[in-house]
Protein backbone atom coordinates (compact mmCIF):
# COMPACT_ATOMS: atom_id res chain seq x y z
CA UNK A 1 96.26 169.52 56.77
CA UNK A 2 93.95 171.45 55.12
CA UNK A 3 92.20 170.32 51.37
CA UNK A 4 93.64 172.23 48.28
CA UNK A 5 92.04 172.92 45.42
CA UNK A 6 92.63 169.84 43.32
CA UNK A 7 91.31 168.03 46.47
CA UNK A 8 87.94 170.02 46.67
CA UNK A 9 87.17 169.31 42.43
CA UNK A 10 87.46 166.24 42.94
CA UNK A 11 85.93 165.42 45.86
CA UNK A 12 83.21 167.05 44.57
CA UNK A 13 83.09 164.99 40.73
CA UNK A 14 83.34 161.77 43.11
CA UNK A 15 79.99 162.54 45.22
CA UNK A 16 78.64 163.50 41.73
CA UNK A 17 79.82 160.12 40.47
CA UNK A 18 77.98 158.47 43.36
CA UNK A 19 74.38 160.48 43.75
CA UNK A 20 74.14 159.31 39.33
CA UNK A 21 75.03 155.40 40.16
CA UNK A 22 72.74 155.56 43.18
CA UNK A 23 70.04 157.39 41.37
CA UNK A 24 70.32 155.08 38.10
CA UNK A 25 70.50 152.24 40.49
CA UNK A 26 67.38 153.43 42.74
CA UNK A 27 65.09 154.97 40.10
CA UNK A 28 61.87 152.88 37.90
CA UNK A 29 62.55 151.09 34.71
CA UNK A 30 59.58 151.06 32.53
CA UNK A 31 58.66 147.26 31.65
CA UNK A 32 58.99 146.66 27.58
CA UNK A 33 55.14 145.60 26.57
CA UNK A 34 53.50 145.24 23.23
CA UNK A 35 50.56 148.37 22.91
CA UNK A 36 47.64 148.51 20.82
CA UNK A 37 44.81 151.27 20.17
CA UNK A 38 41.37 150.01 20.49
CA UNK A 39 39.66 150.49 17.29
CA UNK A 40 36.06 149.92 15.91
CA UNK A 41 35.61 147.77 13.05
CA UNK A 42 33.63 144.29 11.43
CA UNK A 43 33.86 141.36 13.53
CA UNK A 44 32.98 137.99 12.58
CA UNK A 45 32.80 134.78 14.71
CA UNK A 46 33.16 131.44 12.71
CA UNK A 47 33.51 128.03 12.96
CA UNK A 48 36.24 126.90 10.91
CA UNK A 49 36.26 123.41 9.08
CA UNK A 50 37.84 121.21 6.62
CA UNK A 51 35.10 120.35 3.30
CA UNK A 52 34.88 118.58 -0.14
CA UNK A 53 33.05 119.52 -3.05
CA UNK A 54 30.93 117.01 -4.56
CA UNK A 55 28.42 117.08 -7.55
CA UNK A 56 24.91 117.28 -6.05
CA UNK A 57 23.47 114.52 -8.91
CA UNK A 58 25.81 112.00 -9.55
CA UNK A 59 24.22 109.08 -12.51
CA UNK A 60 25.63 106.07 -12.38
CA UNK A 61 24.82 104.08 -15.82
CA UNK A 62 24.76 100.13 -15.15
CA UNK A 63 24.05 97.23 -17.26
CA UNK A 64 20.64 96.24 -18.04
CA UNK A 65 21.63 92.93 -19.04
CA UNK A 66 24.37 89.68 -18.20
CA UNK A 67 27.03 90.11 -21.11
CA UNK A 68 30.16 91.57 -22.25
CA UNK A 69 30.59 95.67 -21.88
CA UNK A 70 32.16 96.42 -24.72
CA UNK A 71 35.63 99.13 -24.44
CA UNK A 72 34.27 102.34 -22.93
CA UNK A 73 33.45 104.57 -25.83
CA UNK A 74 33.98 107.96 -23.51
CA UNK A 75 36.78 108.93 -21.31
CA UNK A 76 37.03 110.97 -18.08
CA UNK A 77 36.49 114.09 -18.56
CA UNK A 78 34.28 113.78 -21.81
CA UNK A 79 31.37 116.10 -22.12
CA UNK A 80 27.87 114.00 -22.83
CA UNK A 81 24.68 114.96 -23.95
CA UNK A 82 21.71 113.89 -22.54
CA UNK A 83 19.77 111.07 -24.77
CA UNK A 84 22.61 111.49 -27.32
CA UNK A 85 26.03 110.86 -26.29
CA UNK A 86 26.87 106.81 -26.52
CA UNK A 87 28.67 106.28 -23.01
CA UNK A 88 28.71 102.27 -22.83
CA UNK A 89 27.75 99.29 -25.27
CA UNK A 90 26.78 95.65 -23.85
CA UNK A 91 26.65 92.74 -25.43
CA UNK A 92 24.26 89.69 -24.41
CA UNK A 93 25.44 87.05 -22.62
CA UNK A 94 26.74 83.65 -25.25
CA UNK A 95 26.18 79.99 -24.56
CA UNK A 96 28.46 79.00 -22.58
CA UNK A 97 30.09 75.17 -23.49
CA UNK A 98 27.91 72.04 -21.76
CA UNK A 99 30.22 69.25 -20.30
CA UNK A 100 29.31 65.58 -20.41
CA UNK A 101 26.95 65.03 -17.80
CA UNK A 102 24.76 68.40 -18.47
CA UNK A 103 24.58 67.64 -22.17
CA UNK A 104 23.14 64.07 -21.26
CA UNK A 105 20.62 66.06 -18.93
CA UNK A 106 19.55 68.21 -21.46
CA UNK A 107 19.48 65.45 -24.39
CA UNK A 108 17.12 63.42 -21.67
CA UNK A 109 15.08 66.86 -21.42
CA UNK A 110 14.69 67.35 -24.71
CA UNK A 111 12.71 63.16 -24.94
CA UNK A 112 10.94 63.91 -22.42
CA UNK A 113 9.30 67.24 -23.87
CA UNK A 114 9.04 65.50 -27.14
CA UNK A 115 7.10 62.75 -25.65
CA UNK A 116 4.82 65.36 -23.82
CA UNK A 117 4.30 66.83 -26.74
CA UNK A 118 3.41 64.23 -29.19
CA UNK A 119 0.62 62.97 -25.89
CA UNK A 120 -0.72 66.51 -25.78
CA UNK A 121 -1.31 66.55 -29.62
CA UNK A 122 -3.05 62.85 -29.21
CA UNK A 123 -5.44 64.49 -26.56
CA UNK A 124 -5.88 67.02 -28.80
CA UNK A 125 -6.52 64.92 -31.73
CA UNK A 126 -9.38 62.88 -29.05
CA UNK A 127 -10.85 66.20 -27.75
CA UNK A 128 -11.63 67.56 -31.35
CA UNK A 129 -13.41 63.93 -32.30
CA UNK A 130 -15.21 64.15 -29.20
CA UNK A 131 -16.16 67.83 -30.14
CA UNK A 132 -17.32 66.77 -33.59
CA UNK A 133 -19.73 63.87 -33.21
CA UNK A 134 -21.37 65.86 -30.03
CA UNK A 135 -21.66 68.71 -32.67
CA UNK A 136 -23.13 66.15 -34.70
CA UNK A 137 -25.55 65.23 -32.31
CA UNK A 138 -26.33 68.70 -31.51
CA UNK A 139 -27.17 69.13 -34.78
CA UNK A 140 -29.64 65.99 -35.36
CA UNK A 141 -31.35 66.80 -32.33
CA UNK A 142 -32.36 70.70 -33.15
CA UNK A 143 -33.87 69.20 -36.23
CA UNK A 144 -35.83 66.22 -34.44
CA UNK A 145 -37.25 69.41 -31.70
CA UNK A 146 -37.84 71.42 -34.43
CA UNK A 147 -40.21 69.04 -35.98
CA UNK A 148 -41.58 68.58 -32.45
CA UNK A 149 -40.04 64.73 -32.45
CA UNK A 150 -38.26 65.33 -29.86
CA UNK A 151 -38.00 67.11 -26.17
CA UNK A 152 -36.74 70.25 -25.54
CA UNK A 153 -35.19 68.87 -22.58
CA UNK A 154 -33.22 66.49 -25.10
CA UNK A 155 -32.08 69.31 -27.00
CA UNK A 156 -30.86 71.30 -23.60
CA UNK A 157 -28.49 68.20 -22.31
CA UNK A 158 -26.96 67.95 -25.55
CA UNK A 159 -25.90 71.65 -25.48
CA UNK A 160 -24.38 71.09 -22.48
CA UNK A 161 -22.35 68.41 -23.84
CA UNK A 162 -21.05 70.38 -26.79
CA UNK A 163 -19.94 73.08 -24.29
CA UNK A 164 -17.98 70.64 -22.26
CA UNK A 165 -16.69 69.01 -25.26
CA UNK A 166 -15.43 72.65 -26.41
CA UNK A 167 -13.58 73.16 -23.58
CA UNK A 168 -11.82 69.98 -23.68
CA UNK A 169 -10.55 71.11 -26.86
CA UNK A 170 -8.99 74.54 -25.77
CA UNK A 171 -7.44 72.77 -22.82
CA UNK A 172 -6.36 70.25 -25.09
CA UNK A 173 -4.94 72.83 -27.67
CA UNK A 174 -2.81 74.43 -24.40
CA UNK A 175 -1.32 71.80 -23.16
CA UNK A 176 -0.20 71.08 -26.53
CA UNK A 177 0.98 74.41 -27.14
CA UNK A 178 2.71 74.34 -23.52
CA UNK A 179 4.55 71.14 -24.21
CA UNK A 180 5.99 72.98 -27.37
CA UNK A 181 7.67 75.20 -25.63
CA UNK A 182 9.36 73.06 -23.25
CA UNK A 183 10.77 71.24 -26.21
CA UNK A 184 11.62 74.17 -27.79
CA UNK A 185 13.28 75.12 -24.13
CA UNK A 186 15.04 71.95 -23.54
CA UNK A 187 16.27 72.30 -27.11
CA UNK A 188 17.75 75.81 -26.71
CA UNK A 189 20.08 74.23 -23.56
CA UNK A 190 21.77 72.52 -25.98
CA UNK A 191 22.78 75.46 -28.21
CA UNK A 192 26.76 76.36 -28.18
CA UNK A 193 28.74 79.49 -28.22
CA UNK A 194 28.95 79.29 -31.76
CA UNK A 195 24.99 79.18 -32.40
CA UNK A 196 24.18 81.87 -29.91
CA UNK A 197 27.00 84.47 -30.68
CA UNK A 198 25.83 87.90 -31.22
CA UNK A 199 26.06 89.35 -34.25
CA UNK A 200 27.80 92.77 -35.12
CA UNK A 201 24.95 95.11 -34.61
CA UNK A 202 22.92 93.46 -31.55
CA UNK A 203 24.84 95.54 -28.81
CA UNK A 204 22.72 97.69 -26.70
CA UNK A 205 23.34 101.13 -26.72
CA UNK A 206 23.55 103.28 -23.27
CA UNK A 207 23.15 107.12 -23.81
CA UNK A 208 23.81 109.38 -21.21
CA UNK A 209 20.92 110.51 -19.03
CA UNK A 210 22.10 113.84 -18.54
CA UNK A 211 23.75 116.82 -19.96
CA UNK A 212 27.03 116.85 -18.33
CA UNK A 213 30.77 115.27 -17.88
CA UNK A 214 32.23 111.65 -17.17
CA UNK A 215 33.34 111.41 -14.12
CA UNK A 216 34.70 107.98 -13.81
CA UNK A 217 34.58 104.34 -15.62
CA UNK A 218 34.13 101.28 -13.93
CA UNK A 219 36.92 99.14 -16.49
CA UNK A 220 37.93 101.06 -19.90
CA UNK A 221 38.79 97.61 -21.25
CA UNK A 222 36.13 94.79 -22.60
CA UNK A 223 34.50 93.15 -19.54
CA UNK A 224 31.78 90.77 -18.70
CA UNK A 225 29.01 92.29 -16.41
CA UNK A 226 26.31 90.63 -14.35
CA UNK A 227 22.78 92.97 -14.05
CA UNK A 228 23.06 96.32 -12.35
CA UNK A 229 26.68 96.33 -12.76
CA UNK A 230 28.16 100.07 -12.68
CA UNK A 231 29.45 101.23 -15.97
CA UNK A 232 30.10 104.88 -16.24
CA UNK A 233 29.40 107.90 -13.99
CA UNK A 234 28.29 111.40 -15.06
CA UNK A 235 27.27 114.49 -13.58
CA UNK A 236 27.39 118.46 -14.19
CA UNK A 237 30.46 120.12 -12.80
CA UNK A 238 28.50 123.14 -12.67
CA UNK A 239 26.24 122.03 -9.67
CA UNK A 240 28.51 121.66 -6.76
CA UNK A 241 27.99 121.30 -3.10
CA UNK A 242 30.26 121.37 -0.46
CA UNK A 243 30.26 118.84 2.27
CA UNK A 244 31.88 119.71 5.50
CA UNK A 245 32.70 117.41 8.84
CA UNK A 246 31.73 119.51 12.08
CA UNK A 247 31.45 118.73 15.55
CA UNK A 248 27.72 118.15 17.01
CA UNK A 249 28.50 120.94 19.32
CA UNK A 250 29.17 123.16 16.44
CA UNK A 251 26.24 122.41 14.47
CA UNK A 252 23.92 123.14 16.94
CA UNK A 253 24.86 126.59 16.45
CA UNK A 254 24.07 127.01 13.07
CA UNK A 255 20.91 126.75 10.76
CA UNK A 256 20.39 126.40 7.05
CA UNK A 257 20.40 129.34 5.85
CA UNK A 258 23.93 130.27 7.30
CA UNK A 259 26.81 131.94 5.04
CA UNK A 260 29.88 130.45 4.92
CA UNK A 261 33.42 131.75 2.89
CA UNK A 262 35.28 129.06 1.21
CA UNK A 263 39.26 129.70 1.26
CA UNK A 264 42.17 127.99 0.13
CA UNK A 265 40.69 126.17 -3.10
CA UNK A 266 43.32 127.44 -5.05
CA UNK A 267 41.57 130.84 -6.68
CA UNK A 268 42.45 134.02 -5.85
CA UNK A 269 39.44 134.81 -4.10
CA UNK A 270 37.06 133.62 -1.37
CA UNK A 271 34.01 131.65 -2.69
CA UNK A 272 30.68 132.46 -1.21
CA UNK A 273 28.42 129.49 0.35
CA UNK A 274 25.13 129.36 1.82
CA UNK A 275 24.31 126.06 4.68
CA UNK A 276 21.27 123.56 2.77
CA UNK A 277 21.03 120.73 5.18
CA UNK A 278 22.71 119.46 8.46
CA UNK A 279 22.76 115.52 8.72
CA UNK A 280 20.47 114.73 11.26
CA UNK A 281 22.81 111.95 12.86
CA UNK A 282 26.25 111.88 14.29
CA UNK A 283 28.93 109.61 13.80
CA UNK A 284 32.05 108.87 16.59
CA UNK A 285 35.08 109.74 14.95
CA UNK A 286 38.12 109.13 16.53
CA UNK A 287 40.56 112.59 16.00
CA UNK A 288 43.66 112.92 15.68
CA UNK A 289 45.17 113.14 19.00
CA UNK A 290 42.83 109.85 19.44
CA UNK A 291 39.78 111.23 20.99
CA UNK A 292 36.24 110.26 20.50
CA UNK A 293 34.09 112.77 18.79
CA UNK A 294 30.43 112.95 17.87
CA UNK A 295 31.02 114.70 14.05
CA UNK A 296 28.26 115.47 11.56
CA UNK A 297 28.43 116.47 7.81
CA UNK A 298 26.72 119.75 6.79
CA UNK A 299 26.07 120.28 3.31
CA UNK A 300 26.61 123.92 1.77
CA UNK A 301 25.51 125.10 -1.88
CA UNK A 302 28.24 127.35 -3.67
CA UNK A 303 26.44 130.78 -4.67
CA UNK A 304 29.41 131.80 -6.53
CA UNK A 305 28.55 131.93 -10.25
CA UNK A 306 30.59 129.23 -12.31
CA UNK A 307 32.26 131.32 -14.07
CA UNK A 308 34.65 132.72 -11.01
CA UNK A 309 35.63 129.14 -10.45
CA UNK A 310 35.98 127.00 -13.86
CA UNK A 311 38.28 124.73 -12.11
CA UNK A 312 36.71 123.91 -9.00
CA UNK A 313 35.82 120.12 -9.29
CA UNK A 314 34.42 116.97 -7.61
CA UNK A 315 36.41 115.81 -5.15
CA UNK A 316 38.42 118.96 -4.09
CA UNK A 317 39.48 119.84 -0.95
CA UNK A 318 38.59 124.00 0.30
CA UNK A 319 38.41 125.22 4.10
CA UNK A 320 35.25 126.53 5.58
CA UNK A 321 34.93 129.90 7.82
CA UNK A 322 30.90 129.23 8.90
CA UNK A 323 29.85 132.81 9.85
CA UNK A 324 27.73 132.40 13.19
CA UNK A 325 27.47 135.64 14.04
CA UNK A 326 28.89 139.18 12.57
CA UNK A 327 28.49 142.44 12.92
CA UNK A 328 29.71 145.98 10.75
CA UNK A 329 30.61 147.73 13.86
CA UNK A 330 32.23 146.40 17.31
CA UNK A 331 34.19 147.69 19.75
CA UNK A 332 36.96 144.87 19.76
CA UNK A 333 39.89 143.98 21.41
CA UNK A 334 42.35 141.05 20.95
CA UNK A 335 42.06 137.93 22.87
CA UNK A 336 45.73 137.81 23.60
CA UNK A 337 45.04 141.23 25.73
CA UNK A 338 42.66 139.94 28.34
CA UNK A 339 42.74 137.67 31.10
CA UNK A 340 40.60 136.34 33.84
CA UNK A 341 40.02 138.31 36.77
CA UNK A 342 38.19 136.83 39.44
CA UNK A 343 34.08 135.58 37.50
CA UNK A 344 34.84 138.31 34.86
CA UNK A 345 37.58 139.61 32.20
CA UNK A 346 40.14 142.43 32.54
CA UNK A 347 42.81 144.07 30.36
CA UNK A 348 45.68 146.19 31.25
CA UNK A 349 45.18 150.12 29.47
CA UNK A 350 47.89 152.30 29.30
CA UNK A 351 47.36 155.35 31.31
CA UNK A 352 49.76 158.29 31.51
CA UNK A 353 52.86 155.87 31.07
CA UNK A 354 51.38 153.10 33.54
CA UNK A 355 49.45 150.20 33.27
CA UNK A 356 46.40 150.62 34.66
CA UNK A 357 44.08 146.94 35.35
CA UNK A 358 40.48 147.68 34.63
CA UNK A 359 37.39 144.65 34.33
CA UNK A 360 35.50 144.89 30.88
CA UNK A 361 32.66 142.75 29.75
CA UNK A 362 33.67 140.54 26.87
CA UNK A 363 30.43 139.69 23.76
CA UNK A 364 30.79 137.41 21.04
CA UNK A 365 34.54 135.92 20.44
CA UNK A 366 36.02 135.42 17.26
CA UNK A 367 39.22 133.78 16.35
CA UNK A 368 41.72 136.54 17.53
CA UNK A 369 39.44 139.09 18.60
CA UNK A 370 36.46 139.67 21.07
CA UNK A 371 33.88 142.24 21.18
CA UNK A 372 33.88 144.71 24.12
CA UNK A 373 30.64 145.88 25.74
CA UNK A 374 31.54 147.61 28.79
CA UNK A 375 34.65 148.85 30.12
CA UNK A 376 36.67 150.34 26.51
CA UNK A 377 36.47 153.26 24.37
CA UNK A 378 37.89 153.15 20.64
CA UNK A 379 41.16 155.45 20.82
CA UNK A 380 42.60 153.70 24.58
CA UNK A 381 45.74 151.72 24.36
CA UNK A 382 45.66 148.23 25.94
CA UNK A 383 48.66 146.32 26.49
CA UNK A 384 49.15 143.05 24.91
CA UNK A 385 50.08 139.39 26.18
CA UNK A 386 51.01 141.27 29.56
CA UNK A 387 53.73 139.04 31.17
CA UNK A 388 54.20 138.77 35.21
CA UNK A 389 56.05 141.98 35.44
CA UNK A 390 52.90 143.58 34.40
CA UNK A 391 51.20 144.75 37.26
CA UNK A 392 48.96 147.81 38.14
CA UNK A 393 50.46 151.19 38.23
CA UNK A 394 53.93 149.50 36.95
CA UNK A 395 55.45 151.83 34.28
CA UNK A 396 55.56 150.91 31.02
CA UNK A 397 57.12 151.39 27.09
CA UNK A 398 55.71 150.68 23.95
CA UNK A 399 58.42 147.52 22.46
CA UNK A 400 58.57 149.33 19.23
CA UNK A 401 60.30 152.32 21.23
CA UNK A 402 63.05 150.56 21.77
């Protein structure tokens, strides 16, 4: 039977059909891949860390005396002047009330120094006699050697005498004086609330000891304070400091001197910092995830003039980028592009449609990029976060294509 022409067209449209599926079905498919050009621009490598600010000078005003601080005559916030400004008032300590037994004690005390006191006036009283009739003597006998009656060694013992006898009246005049006081002591113990209140204008006065603001107040309300007791704190808003926790390892890396960028303290723009001091011992810190770590505060001085952050206060919380190392120009590619090959690093570039492994030598690393130093040109597309049906020579497509 021979074919016809019907036959022959479509014979022909199925072997057609056939060579396309087995074609389609037999030919490459480019993998999907995320590109990017390699480009030449500033690189910085940080170390990023929570900080505080703090006021570098913080007074604390206490109270020089035991009494009752009077209510606090500032509040938070108040701006003081220094050796003007009234920022506490303290009352001295009153009598407090004596109960049975320690009134008794101090009635018996108060005898007892009387008594001393009238003996030391009686020795007194003795002592001055004594004084005056070897005066006396004195006298007599300067006349007698005078009118060469008597010795000269006469007159010489009797000088001595007078001398002695002197003395015995100044010590007789202090202990008299001495035994006053203890009377006047034991008699003061016996005073009550009443006799020893203060009056209206015997508070003492604390002024601020620098120009500045409060910062906080130990009780607003009338309290009774003991020596030393902190009453108000003040310090210049204007002088701030930033203290930031880093890991030992981390601060080895850095000296003073360093520049830091302080983000996210609420202002538009980044604050500029400069490293003062590191703190020359580490503390064990347990983390988050509950591991031991040696931290260390570094300190950091804000170079930003006030004015560009009138807000910023005490107490506040900003983030840290600690520059370590930067450069204006680098060669850089993105971490997320590389991977370990063998010792040494390698990258995927995309050459005529196919990705092509080649090693490069990585620099300094920041946060999401490295610098290049061998093995990439600006201008060469690399493939990014290559997955495992990136190989070399595979074919690939840019994602965006798509």
């Amino acid at each position: 039977m021979g074919w016809t022409k019907g036959g022959i067209t479509l014979a022909l449209a199925g072997a057609a059909l056939l060579g396309g599926l087995g074609y389609i079905a037999l030919r490459e498919h480019p993998v999907a891949v995320d590109m990017v050009t390699i480009g030449i621009a500033p690189l910085q490598v940080t170390i990023d860390a929570e900080g505080q600010t703090r006021i570098r000078d913080i007074y604390e005003v206490a109270a020089p005396i035991a009494g009752t601080a009077r209510r606090a005559p500032v509040a938070v916030g108040d701006a003081v002047q220094a050796g003007a400004s009234v920022v506490a008032r303290v009352e001295p300590a009153i009598p407090t009330l004596l109960d049975a037994r320690s009134r008794a004690e101090a009635e018996a005390a108060i005898r007892q120094a009387a008594a001393a006191l009238d003996l030391a006036r009686a020795e007194l009283t003795q002592a001055e006699e004594d004084e005056g009739y070897v005066r006396l003597q004195a006298d007599r006998t300067r006349a007698l050697v005078e009118r060469g009656v008597a010795a000269m060694t006469q007159m010489e013992s009797i000088s001595q005498r007078l001398v002695v006898a002197q003395a015995a009246v100044a010590a007789s005049r202090a202990r008299a004086a001495m035994a006053q006081s203890l009377l006047d002591r034991a008699q003061a113990a016996l005073m009550g609330p009443t006799a020893g209140a203060p009056s209206a204008g015997c508070c003492i006065e604390l002024v601020a000891p620098v120009d500045g603001v409060v910062l906080s107040i130990a009780m607003i309300s009338e309290h009774p304070v003991q020596p030393g007791a902190p009453l108000v704190s003040i310090g210049d808003p204007g002088d701030l400091e930033i203290v930031a926790d880093l890991l030992s390892a981390d601060a080895v890396r850095i000296a003073p001197g360093t520049r830091a960028i302080v983000e996210r303290w609420g202002g538009a723009t980044a604050l500029e910092a400069v490293l003062t001091r590191i703190d020359p011992i580490a503390r064990t810190r347990i983390s988050a995830l509950g591991i031991a770590e040696q931290r260390v505060d570094a300190l950091f001085r804000i170079v930003t003039p006030t004015s560009q952050r009138p807000s910023l206060g005490h107490g506040f919380a900003v983030f840290l980028r600690i520059v370590e190392w930067e450069t204006d120009s680098a060669v850089q590619v993105p971490l997320g592009a590389v991977f370990r090959r063998d010792s040494g690093w390698a990258v995927f570039v995309v050459e005529h449609g196919r990705a092509r492994e080649r090693p490069i030598t990585l620099g300094q690393r920041g946060v999401r990029m490295a610098e290049v130093r061998d093995g990439l040109t600006a201008g060469e597309v690399i493939i990014t976060h290559p997955g495992d049906a990136v190989t070399d020579g595979v074919a690939v497509q840019d994602r965006r294509a798509l």
